[in-house]
Protein backbone atom coordinates (compact mmCIF):
# COMPACT_ATOMS: atom_id res chain seq x y z
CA UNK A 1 58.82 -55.46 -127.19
CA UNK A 2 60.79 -52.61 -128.41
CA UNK A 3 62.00 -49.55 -126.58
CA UNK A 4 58.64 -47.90 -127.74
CA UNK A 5 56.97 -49.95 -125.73
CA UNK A 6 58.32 -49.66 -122.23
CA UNK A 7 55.95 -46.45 -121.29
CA UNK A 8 52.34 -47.28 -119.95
CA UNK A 9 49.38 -45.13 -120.35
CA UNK A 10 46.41 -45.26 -118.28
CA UNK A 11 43.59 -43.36 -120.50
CA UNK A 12 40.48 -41.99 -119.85
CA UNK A 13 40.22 -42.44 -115.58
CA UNK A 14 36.86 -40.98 -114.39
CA UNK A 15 37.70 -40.96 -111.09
CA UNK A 16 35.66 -43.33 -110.63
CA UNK A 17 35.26 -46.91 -107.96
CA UNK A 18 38.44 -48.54 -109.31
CA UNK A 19 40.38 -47.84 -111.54
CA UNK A 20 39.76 -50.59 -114.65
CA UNK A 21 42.99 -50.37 -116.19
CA UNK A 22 42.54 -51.59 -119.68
CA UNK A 23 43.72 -50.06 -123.56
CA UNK A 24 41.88 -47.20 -124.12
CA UNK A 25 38.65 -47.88 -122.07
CA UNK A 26 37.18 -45.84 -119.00
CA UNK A 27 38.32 -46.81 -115.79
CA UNK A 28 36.29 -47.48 -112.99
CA UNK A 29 38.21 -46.24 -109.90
CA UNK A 30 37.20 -47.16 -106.72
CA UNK A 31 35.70 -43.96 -104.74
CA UNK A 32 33.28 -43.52 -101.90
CA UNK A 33 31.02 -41.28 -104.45
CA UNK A 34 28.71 -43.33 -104.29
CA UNK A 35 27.69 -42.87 -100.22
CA UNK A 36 24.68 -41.28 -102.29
CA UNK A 37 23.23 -40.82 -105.94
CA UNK A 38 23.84 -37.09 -105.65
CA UNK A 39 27.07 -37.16 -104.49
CA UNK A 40 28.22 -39.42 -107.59
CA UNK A 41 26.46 -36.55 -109.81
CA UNK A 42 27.38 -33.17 -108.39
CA UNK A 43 30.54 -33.82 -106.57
CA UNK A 44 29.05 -32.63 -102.72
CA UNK A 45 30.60 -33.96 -99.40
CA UNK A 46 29.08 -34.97 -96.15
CA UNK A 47 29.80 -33.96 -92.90
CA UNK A 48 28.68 -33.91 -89.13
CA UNK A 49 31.40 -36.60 -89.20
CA UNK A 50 30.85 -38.49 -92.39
CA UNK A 51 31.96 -37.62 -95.57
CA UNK A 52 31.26 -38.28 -99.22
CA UNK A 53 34.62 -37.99 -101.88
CA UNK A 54 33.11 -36.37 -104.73
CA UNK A 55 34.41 -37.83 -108.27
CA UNK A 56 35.54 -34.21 -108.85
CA UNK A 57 35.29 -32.87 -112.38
CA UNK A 58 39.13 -32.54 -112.34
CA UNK A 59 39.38 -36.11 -112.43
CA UNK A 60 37.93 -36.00 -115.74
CA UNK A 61 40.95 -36.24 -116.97
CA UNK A 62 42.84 -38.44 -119.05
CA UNK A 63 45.62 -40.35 -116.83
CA UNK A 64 49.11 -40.89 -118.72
CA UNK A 65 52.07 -42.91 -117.25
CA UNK A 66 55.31 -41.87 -119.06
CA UNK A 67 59.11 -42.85 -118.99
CA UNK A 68 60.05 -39.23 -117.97
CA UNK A 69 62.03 -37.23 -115.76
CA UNK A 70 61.52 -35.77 -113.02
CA UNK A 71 63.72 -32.71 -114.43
CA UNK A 72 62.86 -32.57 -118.19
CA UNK A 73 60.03 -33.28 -120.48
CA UNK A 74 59.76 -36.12 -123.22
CA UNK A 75 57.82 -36.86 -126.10
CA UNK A 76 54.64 -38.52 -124.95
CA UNK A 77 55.20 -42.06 -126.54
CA UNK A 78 52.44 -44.50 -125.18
CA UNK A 79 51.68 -48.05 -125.31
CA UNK A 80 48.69 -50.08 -124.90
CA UNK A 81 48.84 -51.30 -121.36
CA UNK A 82 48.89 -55.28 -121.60
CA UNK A 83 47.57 -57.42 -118.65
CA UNK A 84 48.46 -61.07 -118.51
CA UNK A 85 45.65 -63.41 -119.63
CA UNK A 86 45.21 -67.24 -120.04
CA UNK A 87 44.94 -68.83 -123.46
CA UNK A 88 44.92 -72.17 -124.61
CA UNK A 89 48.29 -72.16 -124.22
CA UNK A 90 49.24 -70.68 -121.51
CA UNK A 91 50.11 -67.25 -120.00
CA UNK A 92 51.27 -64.54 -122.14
CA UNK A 93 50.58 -60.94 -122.36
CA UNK A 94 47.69 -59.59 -124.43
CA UNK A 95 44.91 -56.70 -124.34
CA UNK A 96 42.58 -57.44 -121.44
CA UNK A 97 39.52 -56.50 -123.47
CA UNK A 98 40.40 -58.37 -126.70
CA UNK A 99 41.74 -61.15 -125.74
CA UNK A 100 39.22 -64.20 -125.79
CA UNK A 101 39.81 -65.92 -121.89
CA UNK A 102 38.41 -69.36 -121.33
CA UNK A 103 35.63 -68.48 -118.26
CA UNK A 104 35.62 -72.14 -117.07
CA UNK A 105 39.62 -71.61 -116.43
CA UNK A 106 38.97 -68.56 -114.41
CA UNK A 107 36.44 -70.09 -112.43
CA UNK A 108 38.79 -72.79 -111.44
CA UNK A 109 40.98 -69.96 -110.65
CA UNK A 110 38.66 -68.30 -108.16
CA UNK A 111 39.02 -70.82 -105.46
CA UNK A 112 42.73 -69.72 -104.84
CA UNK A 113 41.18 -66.16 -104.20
CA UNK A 114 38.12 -67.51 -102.00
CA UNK A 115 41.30 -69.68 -99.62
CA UNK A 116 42.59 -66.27 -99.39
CA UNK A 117 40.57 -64.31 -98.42
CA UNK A 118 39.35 -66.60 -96.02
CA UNK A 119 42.77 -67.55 -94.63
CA UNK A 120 44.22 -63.51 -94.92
CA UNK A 121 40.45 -62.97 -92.67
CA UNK A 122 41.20 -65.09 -90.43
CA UNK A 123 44.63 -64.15 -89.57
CA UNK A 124 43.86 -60.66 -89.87
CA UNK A 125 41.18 -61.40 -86.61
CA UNK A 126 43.33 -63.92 -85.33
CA UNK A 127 46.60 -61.23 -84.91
CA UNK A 128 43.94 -58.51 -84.23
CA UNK A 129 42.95 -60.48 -80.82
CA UNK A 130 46.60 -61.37 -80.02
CA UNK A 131 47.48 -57.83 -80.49
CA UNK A 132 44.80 -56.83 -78.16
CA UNK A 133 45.96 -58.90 -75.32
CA UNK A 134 49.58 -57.94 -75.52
CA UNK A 135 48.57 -54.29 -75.66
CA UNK A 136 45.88 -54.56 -72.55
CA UNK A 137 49.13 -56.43 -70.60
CA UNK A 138 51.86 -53.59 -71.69
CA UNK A 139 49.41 -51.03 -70.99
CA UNK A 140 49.35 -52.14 -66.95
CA UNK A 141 52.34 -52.97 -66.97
CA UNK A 142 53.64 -50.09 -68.23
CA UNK A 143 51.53 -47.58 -66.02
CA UNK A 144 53.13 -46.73 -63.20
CA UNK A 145 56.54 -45.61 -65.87
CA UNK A 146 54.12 -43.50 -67.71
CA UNK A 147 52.98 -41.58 -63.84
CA UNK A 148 56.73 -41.10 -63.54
CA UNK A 149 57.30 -40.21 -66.67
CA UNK A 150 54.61 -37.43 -66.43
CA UNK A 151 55.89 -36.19 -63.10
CA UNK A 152 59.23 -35.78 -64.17
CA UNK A 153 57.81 -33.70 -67.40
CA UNK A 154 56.23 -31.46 -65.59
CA UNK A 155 59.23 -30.52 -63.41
CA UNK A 156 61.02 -30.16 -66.39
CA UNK A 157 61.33 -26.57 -67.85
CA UNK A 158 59.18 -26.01 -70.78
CA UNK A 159 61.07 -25.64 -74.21
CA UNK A 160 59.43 -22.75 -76.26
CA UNK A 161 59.68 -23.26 -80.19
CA UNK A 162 60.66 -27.03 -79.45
CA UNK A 163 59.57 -28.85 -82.49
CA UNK A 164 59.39 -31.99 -81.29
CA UNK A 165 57.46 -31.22 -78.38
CA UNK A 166 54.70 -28.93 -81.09
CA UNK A 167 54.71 -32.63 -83.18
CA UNK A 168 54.13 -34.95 -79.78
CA UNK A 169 51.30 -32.13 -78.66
CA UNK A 170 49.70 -32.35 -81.98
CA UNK A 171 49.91 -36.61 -82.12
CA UNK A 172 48.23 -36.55 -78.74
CA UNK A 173 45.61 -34.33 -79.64
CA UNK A 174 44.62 -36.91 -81.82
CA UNK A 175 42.28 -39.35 -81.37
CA UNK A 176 42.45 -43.01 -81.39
CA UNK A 177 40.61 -43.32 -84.79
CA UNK A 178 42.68 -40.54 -86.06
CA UNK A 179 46.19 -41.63 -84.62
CA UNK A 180 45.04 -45.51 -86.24
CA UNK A 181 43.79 -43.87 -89.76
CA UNK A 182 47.27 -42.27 -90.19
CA UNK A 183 49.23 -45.40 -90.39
CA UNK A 184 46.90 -46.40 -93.25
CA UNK A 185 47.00 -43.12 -95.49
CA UNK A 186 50.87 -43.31 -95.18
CA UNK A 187 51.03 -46.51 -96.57
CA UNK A 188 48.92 -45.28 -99.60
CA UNK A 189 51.02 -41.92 -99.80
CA UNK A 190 53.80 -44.18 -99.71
CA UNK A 191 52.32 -46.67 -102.75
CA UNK A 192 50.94 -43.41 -104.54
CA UNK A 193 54.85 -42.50 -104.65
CA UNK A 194 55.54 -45.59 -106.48
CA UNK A 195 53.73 -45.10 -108.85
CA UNK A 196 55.63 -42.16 -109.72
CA UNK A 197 58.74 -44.14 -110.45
CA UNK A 198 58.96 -44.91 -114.04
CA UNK A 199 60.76 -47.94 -113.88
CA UNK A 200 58.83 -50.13 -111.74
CA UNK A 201 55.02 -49.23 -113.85
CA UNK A 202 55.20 -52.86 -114.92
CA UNK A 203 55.44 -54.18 -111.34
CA UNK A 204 52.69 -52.21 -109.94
CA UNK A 205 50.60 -52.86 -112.38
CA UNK A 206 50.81 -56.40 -111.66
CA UNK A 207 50.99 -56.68 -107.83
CA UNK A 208 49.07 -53.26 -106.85
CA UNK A 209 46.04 -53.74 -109.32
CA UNK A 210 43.28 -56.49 -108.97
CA UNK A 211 42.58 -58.46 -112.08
CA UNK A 212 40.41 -61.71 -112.36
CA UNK A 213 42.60 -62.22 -115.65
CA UNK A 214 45.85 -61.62 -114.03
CA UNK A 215 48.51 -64.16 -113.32
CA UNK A 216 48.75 -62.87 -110.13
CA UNK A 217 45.77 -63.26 -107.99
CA UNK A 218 45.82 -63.00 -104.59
CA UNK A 219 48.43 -60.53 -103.29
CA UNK A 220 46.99 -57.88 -105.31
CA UNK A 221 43.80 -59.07 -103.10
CA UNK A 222 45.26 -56.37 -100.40
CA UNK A 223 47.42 -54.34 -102.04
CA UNK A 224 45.50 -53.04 -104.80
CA UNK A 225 43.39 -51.88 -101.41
CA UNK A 226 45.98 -49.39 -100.39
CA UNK A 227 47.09 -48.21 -104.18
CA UNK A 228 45.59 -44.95 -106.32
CA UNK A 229 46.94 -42.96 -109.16
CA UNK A 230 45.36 -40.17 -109.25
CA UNK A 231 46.07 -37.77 -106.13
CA UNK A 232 42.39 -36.90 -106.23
CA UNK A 233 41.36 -40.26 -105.55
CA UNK A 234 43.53 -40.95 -103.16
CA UNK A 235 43.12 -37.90 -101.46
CA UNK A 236 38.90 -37.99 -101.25
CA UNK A 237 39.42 -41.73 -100.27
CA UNK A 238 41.76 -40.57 -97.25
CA UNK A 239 39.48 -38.05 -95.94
CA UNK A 240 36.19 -40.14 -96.08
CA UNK A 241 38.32 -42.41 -93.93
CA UNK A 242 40.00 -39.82 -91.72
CA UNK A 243 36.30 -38.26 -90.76
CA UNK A 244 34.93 -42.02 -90.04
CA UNK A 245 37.92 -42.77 -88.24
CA UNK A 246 36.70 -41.77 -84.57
CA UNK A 247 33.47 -43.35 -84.85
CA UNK A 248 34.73 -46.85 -86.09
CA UNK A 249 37.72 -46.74 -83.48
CA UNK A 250 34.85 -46.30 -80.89
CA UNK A 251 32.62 -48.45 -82.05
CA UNK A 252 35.12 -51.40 -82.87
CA UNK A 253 38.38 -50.42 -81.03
CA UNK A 254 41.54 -50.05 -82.30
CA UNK A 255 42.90 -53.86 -83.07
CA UNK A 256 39.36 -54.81 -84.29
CA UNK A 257 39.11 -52.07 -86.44
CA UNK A 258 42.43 -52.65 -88.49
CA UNK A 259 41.36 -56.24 -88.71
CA UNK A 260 38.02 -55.40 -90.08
CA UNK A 261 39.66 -52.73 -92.58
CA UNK A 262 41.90 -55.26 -94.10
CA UNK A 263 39.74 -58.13 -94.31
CA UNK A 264 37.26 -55.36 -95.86
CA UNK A 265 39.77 -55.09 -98.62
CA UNK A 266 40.47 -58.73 -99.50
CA UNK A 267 36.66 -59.46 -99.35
CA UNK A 268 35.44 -56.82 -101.71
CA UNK A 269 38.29 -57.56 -104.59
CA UNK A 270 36.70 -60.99 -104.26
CA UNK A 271 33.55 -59.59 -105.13
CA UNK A 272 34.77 -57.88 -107.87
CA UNK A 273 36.72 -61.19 -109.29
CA UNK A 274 33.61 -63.16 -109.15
CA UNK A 275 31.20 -60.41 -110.68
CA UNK A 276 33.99 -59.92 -114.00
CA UNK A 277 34.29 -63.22 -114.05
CA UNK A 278 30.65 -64.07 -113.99
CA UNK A 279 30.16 -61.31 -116.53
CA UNK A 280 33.21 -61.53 -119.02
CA UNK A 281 33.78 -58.22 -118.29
CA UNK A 282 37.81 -58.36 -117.37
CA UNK A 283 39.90 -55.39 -116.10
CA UNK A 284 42.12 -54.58 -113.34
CA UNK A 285 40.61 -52.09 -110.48
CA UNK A 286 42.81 -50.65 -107.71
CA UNK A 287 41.56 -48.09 -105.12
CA UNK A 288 40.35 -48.33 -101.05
CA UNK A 289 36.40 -47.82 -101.72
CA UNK A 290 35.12 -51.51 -100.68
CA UNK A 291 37.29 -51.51 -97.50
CA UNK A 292 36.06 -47.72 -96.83
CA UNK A 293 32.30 -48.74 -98.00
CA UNK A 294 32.50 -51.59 -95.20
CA UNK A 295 33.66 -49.10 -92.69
CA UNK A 296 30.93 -46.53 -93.45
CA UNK A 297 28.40 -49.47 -93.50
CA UNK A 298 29.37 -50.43 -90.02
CA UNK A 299 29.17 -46.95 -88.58
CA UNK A 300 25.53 -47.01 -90.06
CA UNK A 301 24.18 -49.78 -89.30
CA UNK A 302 25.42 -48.95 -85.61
CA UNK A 303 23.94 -45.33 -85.45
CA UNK A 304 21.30 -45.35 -88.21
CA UNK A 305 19.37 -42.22 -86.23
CA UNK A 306 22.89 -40.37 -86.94
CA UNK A 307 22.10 -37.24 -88.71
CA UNK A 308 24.38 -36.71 -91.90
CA UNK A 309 24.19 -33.52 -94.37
CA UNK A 310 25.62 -32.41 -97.80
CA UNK A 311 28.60 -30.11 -96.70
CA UNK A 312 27.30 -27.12 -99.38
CA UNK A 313 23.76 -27.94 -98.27
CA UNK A 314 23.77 -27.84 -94.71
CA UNK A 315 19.78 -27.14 -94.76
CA UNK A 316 18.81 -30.90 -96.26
CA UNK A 317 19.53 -33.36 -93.52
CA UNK A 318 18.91 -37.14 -92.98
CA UNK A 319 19.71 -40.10 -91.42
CA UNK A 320 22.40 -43.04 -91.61
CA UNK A 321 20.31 -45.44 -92.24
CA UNK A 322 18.54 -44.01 -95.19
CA UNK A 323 22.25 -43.24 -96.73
CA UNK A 324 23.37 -46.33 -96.41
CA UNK A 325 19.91 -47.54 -98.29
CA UNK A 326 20.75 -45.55 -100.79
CA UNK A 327 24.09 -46.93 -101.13
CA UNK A 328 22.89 -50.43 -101.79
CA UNK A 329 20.38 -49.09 -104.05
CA UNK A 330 22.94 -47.31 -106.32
CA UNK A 331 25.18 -50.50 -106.23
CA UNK A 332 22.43 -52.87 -106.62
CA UNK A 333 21.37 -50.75 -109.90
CA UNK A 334 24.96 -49.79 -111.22
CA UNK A 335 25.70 -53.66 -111.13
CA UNK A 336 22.46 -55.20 -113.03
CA UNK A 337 22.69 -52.24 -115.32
CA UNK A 338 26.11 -52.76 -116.02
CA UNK A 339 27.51 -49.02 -115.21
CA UNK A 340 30.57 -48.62 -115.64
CA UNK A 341 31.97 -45.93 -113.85
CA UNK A 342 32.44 -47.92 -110.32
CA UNK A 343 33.39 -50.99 -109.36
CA UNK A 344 30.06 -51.60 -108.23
CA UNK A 345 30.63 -55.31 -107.39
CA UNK A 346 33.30 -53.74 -105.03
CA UNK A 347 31.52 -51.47 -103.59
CA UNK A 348 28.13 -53.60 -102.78
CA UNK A 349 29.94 -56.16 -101.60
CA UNK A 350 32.50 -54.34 -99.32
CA UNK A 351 28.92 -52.65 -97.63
CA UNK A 352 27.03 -56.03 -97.36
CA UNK A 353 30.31 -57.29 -95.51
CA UNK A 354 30.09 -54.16 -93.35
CA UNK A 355 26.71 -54.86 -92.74
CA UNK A 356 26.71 -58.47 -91.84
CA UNK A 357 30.18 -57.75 -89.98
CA UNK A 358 27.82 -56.00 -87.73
CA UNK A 359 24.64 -58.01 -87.43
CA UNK A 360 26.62 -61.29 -86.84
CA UNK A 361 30.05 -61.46 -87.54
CA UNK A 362 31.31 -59.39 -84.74
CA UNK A 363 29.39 -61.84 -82.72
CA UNK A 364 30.71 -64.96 -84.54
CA UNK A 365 34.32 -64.14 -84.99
CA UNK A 366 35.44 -60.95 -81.93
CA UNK A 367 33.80 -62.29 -79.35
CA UNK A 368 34.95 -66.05 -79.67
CA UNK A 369 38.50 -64.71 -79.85
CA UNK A 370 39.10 -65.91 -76.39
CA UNK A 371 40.49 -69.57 -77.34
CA UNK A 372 42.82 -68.42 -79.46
CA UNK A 373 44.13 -65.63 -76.84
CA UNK A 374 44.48 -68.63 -74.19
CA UNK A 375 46.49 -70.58 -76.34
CA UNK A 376 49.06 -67.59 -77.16
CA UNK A 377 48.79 -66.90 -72.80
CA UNK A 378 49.51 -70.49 -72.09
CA UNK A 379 52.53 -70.67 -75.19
CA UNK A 380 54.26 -67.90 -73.90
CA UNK A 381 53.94 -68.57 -70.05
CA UNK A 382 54.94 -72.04 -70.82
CA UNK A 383 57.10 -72.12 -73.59
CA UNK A 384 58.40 -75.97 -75.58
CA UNK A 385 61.67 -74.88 -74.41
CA UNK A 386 61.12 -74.68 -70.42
CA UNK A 387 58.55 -78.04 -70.82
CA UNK A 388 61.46 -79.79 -72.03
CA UNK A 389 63.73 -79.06 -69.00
């Protein structure tokens, strides 16, 4: 590959469910447009706490990712981006699109993705409960230094024009949804960044994009879940999650929320995998939607009587439930159509997990969390080491 050939170039993004990063084809970028039909088509939010992003006509946009300064301009030189496929014999870069992949190989493939997201589920839970426990313990153990703490603050002078004080105000004006949620959009601010850094394109196109095709399988499971290019993306994903944020954190709690979240990732890129792979239709997707569409399923399936409106059209009102109907119903019909503009495998299958999350799973998997927490208790109050003496 000559010097030429070291720029990427990401054409034709519609802002759309994920982005399907393939040579000069639309690519379907994961958004929550799709929380209803109308929303997809004229770009309108929702609010009284939950929130559409709108695949805003700015995104329209063709997407380029060029060996460039920071400082200076250069010619736009692109290149074809190339995805690693499987041939006859064996791995070696090619067009996603035009290169002819063996299905049966794939499918053989998709058990390594099914272990894990099972396994990366299960720990996720698993360190969600543990995490619990320890923070229920520090949190009484730890009262009586936060009463002293207090008293002593309040005896202390107040600081006018303290900036640290203004940032610790703000933070605890928060709520716990809100102060959870932030952790999350740094880490895609921070992976948004990197894809901003010319010399690592190849790298994050590899580990932070989702591709049945791809070599690499599974990590990009969860990563691709916290990874957009486009700002506008990234930014309408952030805020859908930033206005659900309260009402999951209540509904779910803190440790079982984050738990949820990232298993909501892993489990609709598996989705996705099996519905290219069932279809032929190979590409690499990127983009939080499916762990988002999970999260908004929950919240409605919990409060379906919760009254939602269009932000611009405050007048038309209706109900969770019948928004999260229409959800499945654009999915259901984007996927046997074959749209293309979402990742509608992604998206269907990150809200069916949401809803069967809360019909049974939270039942199956939170509340039988308590063997696992006794074994942790009885490890660390007992530890090998003190057995042995």
């Amino acid at each position: 590959m000559n010097s030429e050939q070291n720029e990427l170039c990401l054409l034709d993004s519609q802002f759309l469910h994920k982005d399907q990063i393939v040579s000069s084809t639309k690519l379907p970028v994961q958004s929550c447009g799709s929380i209803l039909c109308a929303s997809v088509n004229t770009g309108l939010f929702l609010y009284s706490g939950y929130l559409s992003a709108p695949p805003s006509s700015s995104c329209q946009t063709k997407i380029l990712i060029e060996q460039r300064s920071w400082f200076r301009r250069v010619s736009r030189k692109t290149e074809k981006v190339e995805a690693e496929a499987w041939s006859n014999n064996g791995p070696r870069n090619s067009f996603v699109e035009s290169t002819p992949i063996s299905r049966s190989s794939i499918l053989k493939k998709l058990y390594k993705p099914f272990l894990f997201t099972v396994g990366f589920s299960g720990c996720s839970f698993g360190g969600a409960a543990i995490w619990q426990y320890e923070s229920i313990k520090n949190r009484m153990k730890n009262y009586l230094d936060d009463i002293r703490t207090d008293w002593f603050e309040k005896l202390r002078p107040a600081k006018h024009g303290d900036f640290r004080k203004q940032v610790n105000e703000w933070w605890n004006s928060l709520s716990d949804g809100q102060k959870t949620v932030s952790g999350i959009i740094a880490a895609n601010v921070f992976v948004f960044c990197l894809w901003r850094v010319p010399g690592i394109q190849h790298t994050m196109v590899r580990y932070f994009t989702s591709n049945p095709a791809s070599q690499h399988l599974c990590l990009p499971m969860i990563l691709s879940t916290f990874s957009h290019f486009s700002i506008f993306h990234m930014a309408a994903n952030m805020y859908v999650l930033w206005t659900f944020s309260s009402s999951i954190v209540s509904i779910l709690g803190q440790e079982q929320f984050l738990a949820l979240y990232m298993s909501a990732g892993v489990v609709s890129t598996f989705a996705s995998y099996v519905c290219k792979t069932a279809t032929g239709r190979f590409g690499s997707s990127l983009g939080a939607s499916g762990a988002i569409m999970t999260i908004l399923a929950v919240v409605c399936t919990k409060m379906p009587e919760a009254k939602l409106a269009i932000i611009f059209l405050p007048m038309f009102t209706f109900t969770a439930g019948n928004a999260l109907k229409v959800i499945l119903a654009f999915d259901s019909a984007g996927l046997i159509l074959g749209w293309k503009f979402f990742d509608h495998a992604a998206h269907l299958g990150g809200a069916l997990f949401g809803i069967w999350y809360t019909l049974y799973g939270h039942e199956l998997i939170w509340k039988n969390r308590e063997p696992l927490v006794k074994i942790w208790h009885e490890f660390w109050s007992n530890p090998p080491s003190s057995r042995g003496s």
